[in-house]
C-alpha atoms as a PDB file:
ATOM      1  CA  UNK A   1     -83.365  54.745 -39.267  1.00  0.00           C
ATOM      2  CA  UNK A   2     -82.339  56.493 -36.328  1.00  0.00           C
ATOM      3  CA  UNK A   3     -82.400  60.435 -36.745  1.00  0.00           C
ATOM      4  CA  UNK A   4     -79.324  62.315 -36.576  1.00  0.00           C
ATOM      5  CA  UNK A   5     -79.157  64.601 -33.155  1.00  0.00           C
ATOM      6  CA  UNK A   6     -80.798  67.779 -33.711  1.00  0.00           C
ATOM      7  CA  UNK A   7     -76.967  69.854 -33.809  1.00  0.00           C
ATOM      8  CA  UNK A   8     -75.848  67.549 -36.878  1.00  0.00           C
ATOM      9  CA  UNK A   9     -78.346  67.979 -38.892  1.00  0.00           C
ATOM     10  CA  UNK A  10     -76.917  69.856 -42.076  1.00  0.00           C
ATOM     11  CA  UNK A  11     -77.713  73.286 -43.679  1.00  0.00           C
ATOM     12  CA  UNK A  12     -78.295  72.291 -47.548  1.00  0.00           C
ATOM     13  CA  UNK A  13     -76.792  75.353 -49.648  1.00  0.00           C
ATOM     14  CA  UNK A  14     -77.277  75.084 -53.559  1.00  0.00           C
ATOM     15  CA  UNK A  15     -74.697  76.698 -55.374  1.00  0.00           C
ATOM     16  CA  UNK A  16     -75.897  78.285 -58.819  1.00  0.00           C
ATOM     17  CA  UNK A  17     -73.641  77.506 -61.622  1.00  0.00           C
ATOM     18  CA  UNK A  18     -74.199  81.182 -62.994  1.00  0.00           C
ATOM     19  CA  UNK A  19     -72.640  82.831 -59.628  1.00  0.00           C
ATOM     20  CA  UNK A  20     -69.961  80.768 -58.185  1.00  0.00           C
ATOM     21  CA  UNK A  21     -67.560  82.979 -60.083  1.00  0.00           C
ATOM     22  CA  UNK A  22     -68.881  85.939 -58.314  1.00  0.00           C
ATOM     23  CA  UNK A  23     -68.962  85.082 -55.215  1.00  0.00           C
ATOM     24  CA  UNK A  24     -65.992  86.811 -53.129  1.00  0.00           C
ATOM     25  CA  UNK A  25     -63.667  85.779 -50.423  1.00  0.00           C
ATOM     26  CA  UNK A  26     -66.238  87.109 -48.021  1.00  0.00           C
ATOM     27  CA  UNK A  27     -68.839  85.120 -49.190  1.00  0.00           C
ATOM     28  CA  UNK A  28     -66.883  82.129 -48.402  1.00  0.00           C
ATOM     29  CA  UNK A  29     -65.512  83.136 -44.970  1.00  0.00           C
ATOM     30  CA  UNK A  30     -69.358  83.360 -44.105  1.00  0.00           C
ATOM     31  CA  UNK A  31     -69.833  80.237 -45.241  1.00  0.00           C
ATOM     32  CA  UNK A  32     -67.377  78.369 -43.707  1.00  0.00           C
ATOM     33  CA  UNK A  33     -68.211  80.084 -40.519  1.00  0.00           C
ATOM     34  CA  UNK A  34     -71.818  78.554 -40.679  1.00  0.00           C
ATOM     35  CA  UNK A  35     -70.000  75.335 -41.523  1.00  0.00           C
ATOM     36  CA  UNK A  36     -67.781  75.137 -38.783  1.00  0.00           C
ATOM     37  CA  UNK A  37     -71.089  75.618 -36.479  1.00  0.00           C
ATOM     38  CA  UNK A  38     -72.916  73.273 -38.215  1.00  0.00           C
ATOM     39  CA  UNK A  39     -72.627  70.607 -41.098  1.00  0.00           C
ATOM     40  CA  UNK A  40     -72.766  71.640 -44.838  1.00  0.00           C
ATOM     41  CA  UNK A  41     -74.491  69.608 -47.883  1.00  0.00           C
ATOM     42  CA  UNK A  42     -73.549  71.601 -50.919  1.00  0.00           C
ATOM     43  CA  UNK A  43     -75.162  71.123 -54.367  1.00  0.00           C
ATOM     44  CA  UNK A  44     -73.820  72.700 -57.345  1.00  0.00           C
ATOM     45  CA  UNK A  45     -74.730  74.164 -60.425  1.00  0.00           C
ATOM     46  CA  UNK A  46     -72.544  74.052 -64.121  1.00  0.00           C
ATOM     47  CA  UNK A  47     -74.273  76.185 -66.395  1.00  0.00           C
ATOM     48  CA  UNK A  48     -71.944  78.685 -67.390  1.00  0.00           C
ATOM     49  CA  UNK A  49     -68.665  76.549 -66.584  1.00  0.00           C
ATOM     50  CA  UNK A  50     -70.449  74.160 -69.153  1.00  0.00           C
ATOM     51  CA  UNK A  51     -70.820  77.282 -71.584  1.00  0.00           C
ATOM     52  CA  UNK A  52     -67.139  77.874 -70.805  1.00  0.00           C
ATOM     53  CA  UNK A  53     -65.978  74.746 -72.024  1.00  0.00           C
ATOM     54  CA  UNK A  54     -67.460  74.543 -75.049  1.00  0.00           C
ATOM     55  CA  UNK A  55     -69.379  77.477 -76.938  1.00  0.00           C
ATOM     56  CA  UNK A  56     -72.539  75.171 -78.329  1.00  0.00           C
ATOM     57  CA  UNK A  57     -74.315  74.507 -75.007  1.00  0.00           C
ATOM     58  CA  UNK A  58     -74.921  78.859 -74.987  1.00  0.00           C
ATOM     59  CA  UNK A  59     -76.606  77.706 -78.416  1.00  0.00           C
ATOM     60  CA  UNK A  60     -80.670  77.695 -78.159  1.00  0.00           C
ATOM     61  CA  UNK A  61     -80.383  74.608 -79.494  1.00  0.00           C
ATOM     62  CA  UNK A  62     -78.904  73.271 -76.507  1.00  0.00           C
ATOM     63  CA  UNK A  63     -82.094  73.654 -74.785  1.00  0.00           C
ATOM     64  CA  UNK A  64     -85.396  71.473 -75.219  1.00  0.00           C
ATOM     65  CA  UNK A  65     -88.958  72.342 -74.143  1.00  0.00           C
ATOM     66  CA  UNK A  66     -91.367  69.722 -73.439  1.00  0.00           C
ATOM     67  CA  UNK A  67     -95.139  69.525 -73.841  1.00  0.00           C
ATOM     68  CA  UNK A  68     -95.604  70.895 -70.629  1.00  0.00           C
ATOM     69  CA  UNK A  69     -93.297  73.651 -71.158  1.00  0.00           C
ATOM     70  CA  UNK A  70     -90.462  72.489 -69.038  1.00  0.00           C
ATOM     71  CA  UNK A  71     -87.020  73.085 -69.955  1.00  0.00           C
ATOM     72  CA  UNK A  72     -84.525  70.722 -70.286  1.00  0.00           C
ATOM     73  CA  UNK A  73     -80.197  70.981 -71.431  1.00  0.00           C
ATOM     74  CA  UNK A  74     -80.522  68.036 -73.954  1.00  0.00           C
ATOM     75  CA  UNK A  75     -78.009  65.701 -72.683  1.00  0.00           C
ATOM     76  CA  UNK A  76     -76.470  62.934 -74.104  1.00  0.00           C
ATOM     77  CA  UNK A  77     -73.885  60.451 -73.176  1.00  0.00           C
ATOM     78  CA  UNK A  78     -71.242  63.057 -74.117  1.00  0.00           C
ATOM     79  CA  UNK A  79     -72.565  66.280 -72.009  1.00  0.00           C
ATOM     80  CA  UNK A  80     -72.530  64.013 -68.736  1.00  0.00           C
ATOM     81  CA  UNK A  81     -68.877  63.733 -69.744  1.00  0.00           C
ATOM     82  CA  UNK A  82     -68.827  67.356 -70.191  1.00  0.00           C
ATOM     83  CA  UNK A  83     -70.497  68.012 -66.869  1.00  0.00           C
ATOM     84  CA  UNK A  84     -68.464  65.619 -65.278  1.00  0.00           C
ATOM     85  CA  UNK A  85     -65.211  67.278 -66.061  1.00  0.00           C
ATOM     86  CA  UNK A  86     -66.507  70.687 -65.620  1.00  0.00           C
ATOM     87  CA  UNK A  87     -67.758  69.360 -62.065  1.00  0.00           C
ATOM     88  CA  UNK A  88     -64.570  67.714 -61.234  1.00  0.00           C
ATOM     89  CA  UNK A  89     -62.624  71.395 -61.949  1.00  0.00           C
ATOM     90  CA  UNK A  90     -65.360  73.156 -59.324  1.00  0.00           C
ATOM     91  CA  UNK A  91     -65.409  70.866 -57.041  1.00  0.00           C
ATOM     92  CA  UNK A  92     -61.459  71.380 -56.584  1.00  0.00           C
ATOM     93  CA  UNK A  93     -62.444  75.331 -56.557  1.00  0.00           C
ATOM     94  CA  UNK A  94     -64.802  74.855 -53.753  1.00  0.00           C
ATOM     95  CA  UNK A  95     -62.690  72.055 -51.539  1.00  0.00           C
ATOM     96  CA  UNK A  96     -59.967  74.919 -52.108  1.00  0.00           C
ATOM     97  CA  UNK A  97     -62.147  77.587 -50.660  1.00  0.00           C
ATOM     98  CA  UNK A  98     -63.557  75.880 -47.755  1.00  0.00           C
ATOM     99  CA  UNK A  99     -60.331  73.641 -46.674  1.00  0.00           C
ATOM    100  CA  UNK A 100     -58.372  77.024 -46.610  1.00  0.00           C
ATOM    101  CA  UNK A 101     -61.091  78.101 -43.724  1.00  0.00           C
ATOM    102  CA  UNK A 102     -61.421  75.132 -41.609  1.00  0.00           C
ATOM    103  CA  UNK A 103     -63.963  72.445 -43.051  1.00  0.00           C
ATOM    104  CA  UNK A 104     -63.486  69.270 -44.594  1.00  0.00           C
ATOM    105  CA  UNK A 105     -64.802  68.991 -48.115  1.00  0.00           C
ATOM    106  CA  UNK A 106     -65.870  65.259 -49.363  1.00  0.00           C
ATOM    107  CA  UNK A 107     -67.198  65.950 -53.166  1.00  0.00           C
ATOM    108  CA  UNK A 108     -70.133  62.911 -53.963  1.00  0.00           C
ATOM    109  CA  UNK A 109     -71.534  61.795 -57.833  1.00  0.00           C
ATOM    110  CA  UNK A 110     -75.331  61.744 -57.327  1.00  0.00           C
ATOM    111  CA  UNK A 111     -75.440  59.005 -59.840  1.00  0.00           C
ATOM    112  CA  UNK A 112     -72.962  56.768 -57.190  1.00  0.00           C
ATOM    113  CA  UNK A 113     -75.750  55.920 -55.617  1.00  0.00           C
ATOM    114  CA  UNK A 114     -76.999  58.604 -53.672  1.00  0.00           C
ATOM    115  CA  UNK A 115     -79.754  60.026 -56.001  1.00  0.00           C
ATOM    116  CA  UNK A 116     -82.613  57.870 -57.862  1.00  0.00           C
ATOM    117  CA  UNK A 117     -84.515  59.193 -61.230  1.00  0.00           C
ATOM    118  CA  UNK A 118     -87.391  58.113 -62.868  1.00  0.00           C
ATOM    119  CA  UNK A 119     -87.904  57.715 -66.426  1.00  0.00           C
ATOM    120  CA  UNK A 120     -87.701  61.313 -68.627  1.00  0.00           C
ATOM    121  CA  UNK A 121     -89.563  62.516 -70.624  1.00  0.00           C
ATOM    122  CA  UNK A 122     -89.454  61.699 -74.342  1.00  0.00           C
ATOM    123  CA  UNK A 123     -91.550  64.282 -76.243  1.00  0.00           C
ATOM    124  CA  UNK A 124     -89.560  67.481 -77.183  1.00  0.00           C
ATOM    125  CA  UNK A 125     -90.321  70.589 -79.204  1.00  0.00           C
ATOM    126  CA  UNK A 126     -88.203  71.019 -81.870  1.00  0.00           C
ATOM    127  CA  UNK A 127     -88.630  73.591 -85.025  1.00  0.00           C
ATOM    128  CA  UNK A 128     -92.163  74.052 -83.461  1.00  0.00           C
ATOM    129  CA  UNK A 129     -92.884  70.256 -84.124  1.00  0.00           C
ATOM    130  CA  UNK A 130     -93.327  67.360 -81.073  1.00  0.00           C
ATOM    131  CA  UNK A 131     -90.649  65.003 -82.348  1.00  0.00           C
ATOM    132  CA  UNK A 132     -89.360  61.471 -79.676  1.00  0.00           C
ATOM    133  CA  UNK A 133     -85.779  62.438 -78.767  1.00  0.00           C
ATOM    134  CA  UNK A 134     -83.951  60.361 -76.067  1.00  0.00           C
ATOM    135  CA  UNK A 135     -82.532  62.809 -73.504  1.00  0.00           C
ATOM    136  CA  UNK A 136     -80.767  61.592 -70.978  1.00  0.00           C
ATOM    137  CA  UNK A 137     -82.641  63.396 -67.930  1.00  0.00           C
ATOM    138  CA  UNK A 138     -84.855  62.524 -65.542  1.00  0.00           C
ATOM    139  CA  UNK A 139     -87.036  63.706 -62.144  1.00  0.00           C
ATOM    140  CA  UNK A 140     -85.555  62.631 -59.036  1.00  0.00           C
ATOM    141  CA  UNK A 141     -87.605  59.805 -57.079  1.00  0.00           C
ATOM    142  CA  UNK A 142     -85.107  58.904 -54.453  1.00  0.00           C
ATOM    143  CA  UNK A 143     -82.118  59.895 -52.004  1.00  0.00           C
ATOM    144  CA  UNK A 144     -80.653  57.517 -50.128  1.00  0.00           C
ATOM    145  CA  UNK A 145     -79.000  59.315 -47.224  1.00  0.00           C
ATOM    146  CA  UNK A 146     -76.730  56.911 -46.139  1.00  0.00           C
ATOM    147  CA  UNK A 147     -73.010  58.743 -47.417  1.00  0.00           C
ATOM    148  CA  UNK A 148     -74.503  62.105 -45.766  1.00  0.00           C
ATOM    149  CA  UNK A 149     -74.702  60.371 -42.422  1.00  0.00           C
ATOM    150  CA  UNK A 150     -72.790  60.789 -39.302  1.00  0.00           C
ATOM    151  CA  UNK A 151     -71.928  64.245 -40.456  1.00  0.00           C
ATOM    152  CA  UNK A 152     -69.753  67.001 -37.901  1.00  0.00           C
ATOM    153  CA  UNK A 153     -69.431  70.780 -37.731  1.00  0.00           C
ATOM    154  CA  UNK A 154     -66.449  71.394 -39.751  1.00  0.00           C
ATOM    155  CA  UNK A 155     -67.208  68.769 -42.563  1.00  0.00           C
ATOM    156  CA  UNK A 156     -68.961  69.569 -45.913  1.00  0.00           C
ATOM    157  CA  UNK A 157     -70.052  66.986 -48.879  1.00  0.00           C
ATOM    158  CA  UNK A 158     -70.263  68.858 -52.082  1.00  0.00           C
ATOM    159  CA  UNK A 159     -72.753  66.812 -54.391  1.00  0.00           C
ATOM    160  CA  UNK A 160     -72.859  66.649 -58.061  1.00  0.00           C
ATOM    161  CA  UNK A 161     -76.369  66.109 -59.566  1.00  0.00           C
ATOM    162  CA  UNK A 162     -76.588  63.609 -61.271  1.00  0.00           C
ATOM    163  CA  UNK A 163     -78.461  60.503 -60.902  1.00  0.00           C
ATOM    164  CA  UNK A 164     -79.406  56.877 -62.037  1.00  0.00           C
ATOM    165  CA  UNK A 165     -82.251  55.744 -63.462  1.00  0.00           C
ATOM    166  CA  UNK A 166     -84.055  52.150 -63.166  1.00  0.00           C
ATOM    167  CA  UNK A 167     -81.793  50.976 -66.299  1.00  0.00           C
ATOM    168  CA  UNK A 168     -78.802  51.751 -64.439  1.00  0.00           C
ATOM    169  CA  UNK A 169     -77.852  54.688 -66.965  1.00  0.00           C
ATOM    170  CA  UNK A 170     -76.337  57.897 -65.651  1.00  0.00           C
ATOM    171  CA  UNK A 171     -78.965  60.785 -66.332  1.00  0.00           C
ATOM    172  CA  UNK A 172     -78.719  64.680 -65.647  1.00  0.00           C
ATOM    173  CA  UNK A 173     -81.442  66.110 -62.891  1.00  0.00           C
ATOM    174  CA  UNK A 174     -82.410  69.658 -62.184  1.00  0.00           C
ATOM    175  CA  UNK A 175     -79.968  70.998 -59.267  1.00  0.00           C
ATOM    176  CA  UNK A 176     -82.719  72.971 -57.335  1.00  0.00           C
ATOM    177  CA  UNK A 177     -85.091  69.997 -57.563  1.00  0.00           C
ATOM    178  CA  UNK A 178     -82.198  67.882 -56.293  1.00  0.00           C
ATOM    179  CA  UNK A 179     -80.982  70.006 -53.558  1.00  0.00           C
ATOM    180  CA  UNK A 180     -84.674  70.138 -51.777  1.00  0.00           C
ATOM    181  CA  UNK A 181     -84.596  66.222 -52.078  1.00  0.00           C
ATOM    182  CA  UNK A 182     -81.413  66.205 -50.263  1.00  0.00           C
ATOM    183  CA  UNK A 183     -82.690  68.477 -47.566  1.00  0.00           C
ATOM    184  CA  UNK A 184     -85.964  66.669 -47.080  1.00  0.00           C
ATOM    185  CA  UNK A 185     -83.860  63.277 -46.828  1.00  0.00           C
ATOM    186  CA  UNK A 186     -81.107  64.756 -44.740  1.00  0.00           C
ATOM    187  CA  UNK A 187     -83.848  65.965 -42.019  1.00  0.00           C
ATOM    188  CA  UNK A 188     -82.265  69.738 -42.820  1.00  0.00           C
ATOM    189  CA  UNK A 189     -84.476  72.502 -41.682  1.00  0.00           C
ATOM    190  CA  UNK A 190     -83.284  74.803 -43.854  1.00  0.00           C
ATOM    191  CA  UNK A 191     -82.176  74.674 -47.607  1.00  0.00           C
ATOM    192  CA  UNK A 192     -81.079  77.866 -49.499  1.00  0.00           C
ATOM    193  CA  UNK A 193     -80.552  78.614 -53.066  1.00  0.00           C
ATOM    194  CA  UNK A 194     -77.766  81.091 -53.970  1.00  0.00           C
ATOM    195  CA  UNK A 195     -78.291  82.245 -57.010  1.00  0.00           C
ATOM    196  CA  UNK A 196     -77.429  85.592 -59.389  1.00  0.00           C
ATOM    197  CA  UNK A 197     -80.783  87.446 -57.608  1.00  0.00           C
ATOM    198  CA  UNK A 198     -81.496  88.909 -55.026  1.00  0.00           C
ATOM    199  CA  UNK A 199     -84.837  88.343 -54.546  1.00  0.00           C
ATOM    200  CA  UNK A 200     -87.490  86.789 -56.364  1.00  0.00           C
ATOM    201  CA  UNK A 201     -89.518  89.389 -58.045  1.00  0.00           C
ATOM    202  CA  UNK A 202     -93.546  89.323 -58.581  1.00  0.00           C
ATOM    203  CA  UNK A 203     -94.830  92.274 -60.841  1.00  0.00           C
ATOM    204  CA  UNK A 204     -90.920  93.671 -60.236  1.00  0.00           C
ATOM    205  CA  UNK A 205     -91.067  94.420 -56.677  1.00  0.00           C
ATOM    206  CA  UNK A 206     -88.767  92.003 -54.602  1.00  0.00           C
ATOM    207  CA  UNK A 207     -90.689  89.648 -52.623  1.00  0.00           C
ATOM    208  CA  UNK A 208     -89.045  89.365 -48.782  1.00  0.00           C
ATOM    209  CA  UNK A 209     -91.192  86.346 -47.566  1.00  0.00           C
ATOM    210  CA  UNK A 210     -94.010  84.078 -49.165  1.00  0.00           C
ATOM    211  CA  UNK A 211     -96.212  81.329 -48.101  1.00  0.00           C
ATOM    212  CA  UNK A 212     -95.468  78.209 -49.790  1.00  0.00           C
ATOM    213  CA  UNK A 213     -98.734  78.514 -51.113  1.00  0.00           C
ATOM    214  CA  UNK A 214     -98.893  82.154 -52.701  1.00  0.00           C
ATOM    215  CA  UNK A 215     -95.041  80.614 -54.351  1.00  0.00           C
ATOM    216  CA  UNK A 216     -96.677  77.259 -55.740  1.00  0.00           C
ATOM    217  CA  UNK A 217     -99.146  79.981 -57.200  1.00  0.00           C
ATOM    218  CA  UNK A 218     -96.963  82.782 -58.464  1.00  0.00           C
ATOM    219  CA  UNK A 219     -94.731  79.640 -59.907  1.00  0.00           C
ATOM    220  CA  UNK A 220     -98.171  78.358 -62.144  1.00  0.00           C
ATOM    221  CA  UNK A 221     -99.022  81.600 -63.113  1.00  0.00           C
ATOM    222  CA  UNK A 222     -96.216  84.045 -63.548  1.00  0.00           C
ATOM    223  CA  UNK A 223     -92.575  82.368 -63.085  1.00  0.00           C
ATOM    224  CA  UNK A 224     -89.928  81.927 -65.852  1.00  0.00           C
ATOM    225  CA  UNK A 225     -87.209  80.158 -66.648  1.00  0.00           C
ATOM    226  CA  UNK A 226     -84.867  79.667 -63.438  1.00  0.00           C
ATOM    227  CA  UNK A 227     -87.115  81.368 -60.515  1.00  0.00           C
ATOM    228  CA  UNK A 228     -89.934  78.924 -61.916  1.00  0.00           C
ATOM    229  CA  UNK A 229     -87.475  76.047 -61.282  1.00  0.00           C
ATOM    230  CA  UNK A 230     -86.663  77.610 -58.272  1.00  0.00           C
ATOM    231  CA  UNK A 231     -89.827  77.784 -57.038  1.00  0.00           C
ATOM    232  CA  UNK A 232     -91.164  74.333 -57.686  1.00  0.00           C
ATOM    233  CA  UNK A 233     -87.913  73.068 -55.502  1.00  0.00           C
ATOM    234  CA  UNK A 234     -88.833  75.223 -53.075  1.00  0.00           C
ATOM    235  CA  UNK A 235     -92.260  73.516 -52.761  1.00  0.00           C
ATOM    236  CA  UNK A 236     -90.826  70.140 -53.136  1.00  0.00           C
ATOM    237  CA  UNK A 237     -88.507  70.596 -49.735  1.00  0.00           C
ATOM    238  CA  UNK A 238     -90.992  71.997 -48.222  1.00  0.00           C
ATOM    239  CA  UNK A 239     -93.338  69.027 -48.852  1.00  0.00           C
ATOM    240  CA  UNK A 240     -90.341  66.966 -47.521  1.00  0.00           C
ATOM    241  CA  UNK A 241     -90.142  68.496 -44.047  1.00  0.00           C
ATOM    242  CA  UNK A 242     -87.751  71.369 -44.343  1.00  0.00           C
ATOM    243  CA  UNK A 243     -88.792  74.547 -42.865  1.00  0.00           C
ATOM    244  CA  UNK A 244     -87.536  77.376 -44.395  1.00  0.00           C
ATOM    245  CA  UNK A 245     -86.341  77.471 -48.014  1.00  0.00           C
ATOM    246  CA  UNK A 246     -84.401  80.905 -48.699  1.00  0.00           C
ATOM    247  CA  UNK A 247     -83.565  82.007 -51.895  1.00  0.00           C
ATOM    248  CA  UNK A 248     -81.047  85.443 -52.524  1.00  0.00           C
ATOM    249  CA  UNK A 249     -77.242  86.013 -53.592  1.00  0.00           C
ATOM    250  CA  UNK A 250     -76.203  87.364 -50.268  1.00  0.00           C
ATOM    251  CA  UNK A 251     -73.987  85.594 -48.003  1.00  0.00           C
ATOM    252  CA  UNK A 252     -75.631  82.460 -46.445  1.00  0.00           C
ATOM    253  CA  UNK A 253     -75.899  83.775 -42.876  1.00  0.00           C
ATOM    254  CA  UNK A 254     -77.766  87.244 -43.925  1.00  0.00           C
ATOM    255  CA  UNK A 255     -80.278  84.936 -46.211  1.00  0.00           C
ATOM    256  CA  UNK A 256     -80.873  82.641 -42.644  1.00  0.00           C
ATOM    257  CA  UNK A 257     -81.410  86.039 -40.824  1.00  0.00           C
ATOM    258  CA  UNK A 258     -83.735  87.377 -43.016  1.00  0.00           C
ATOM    259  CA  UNK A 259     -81.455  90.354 -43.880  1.00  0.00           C
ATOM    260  CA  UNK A 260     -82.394  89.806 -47.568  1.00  0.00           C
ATOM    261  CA  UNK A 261     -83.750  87.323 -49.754  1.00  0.00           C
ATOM    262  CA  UNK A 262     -86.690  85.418 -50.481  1.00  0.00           C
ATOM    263  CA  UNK A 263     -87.874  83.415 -47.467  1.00  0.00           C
ATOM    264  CA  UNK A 264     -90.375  80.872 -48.397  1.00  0.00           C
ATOM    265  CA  UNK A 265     -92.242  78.641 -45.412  1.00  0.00           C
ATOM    266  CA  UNK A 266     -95.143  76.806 -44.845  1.00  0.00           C
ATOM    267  CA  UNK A 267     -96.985  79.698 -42.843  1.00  0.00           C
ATOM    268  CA  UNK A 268     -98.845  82.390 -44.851  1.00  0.00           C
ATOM    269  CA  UNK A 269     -96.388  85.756 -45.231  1.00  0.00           C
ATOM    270  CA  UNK A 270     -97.262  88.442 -42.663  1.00  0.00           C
ATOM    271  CA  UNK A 271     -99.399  90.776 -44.091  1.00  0.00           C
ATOM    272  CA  UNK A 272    -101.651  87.982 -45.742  1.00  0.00           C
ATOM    273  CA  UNK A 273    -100.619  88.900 -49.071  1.00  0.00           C
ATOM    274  CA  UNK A 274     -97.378  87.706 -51.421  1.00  0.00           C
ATOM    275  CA  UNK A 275     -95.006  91.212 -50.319  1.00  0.00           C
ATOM    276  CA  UNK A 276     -93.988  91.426 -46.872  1.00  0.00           C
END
């Protein structure tokens, strides 16, 4: 496959499903500015539209942990009908924002082909017992790039995450995880993850850049919840090619600049230790 010219290769942006509410006008006008100069692949979140639309997935109980202490929404046939109706109602929200400031907005299922999984896991903690549940998730183990080709300044695809597995059945996948395999397949340089912080945080001083390294570390030893999600994506698109992997809730241009953020690459942060 032929690579796309070096101008046309997209920015991937992953939009957090607990911040798209808070993100202002100006937010988007900075976006679409870095759109119009170069092609967007957007990934988005659900989590608190999905709490929206009904009250039990804020329950605990909406939430397994596995034996390796991931965390999983346990999904079923009827939350990827949930998701999919939540994600059809942001998708408009976003195509709204975007078309209003100049670039084209083309919203893609995962699970139509574009994104792979491999079998989940089946082993859950529940009541502080191991019990077999079927949950209908699953790690990603393929993009194929082929509907993000041929993409222009000015045009945007806005991706829902969710894939297919190897029995053809429609499964949820992690949105960070699947944004950095969309960057690494997409030949994007840079991917960054908007989310509700502003920086990632090690023994609560903000972190401005980190080696890939020093984050796979701080992920293993110290990470929770989201950030620890967060950081194993990061990891993952790097591993996949992508340069720079910056995560913040600024507007997208300041997190490229380095104005704030999290910047994560490949080379080791600048004064040798994890705080720059």
């Amino acid at each position: 496959m032929n690579a796309q010219p070096r101008l046309c290769v997209p920015t991937v942006v992953k939009l957090g499903g607990s911040c798209l509410d808070d993100l202002d006008g100006a937010w988007w006008d900075d976006l679409a500015r870095h759109g119009r100069d170069r092609p967007l692949v957007l990934v988005h979140g659900w989590s608190k539209p999905l709490r929206r639309l009904d009250a039990r997935y804020g329950e605990p109980s909406a939430i397994l942990r596995d034996r390796y202490g991931n965390q999983s929404r346990w999904t079923t046939p009827g939350v990827i009908s949930d998701i999919k109706t939540v994600s059809a109602g942001l998708a408009e929200e976003v195509r709204a924002r975007l078309e209003s400031r100049g670039v084209t907005v083309e919203r893609l299922l995962g699970s139509d082909g574009l994104v792979s999984a491999g079998a989940g896991e089946r082993w859950w903690w529940r009541e502080k017992r191991l019990v077999e549940l079927e949950n209908l998730v699953g790690p990603i183990t393929g993009v194929d790039p082929a509907p993000l080709e041929n993409l222009r300044p000015g045009q945007a695809r806005l991706v829902t995450p969710l894939a297919r597995n190897a029995a053809g059945r429609e499964v949820n996948t992690d949105a960070d995880r699947a944004a950095a395999a969309l960057a690494g397949a997409t030949g994007a340089r840079d991917l960054v993850l908007v989310t509700d912080v502003g920086h990632l945080l090690i023994d609560g001083e903000p972190v401005h850049r980190i080696s890939g390294r020093e984050a796979a570390a701080f992920r293993d030893k110290g990470a929770k919840g989201g950030m620890r999600k967060k950081l194993r994506a990061a990891g993952e698109a790097l591993e996949h090619g992508v340069e720079r992997v910056v995560i913040g809730s600024a507007a997208v241009t300041e997190l490229l600049d380095g104005a704030t953020g999290t910047l994560i690459t490949d080379a080791r942060s600048s004064t040798g230790g994890a705080v720059a």
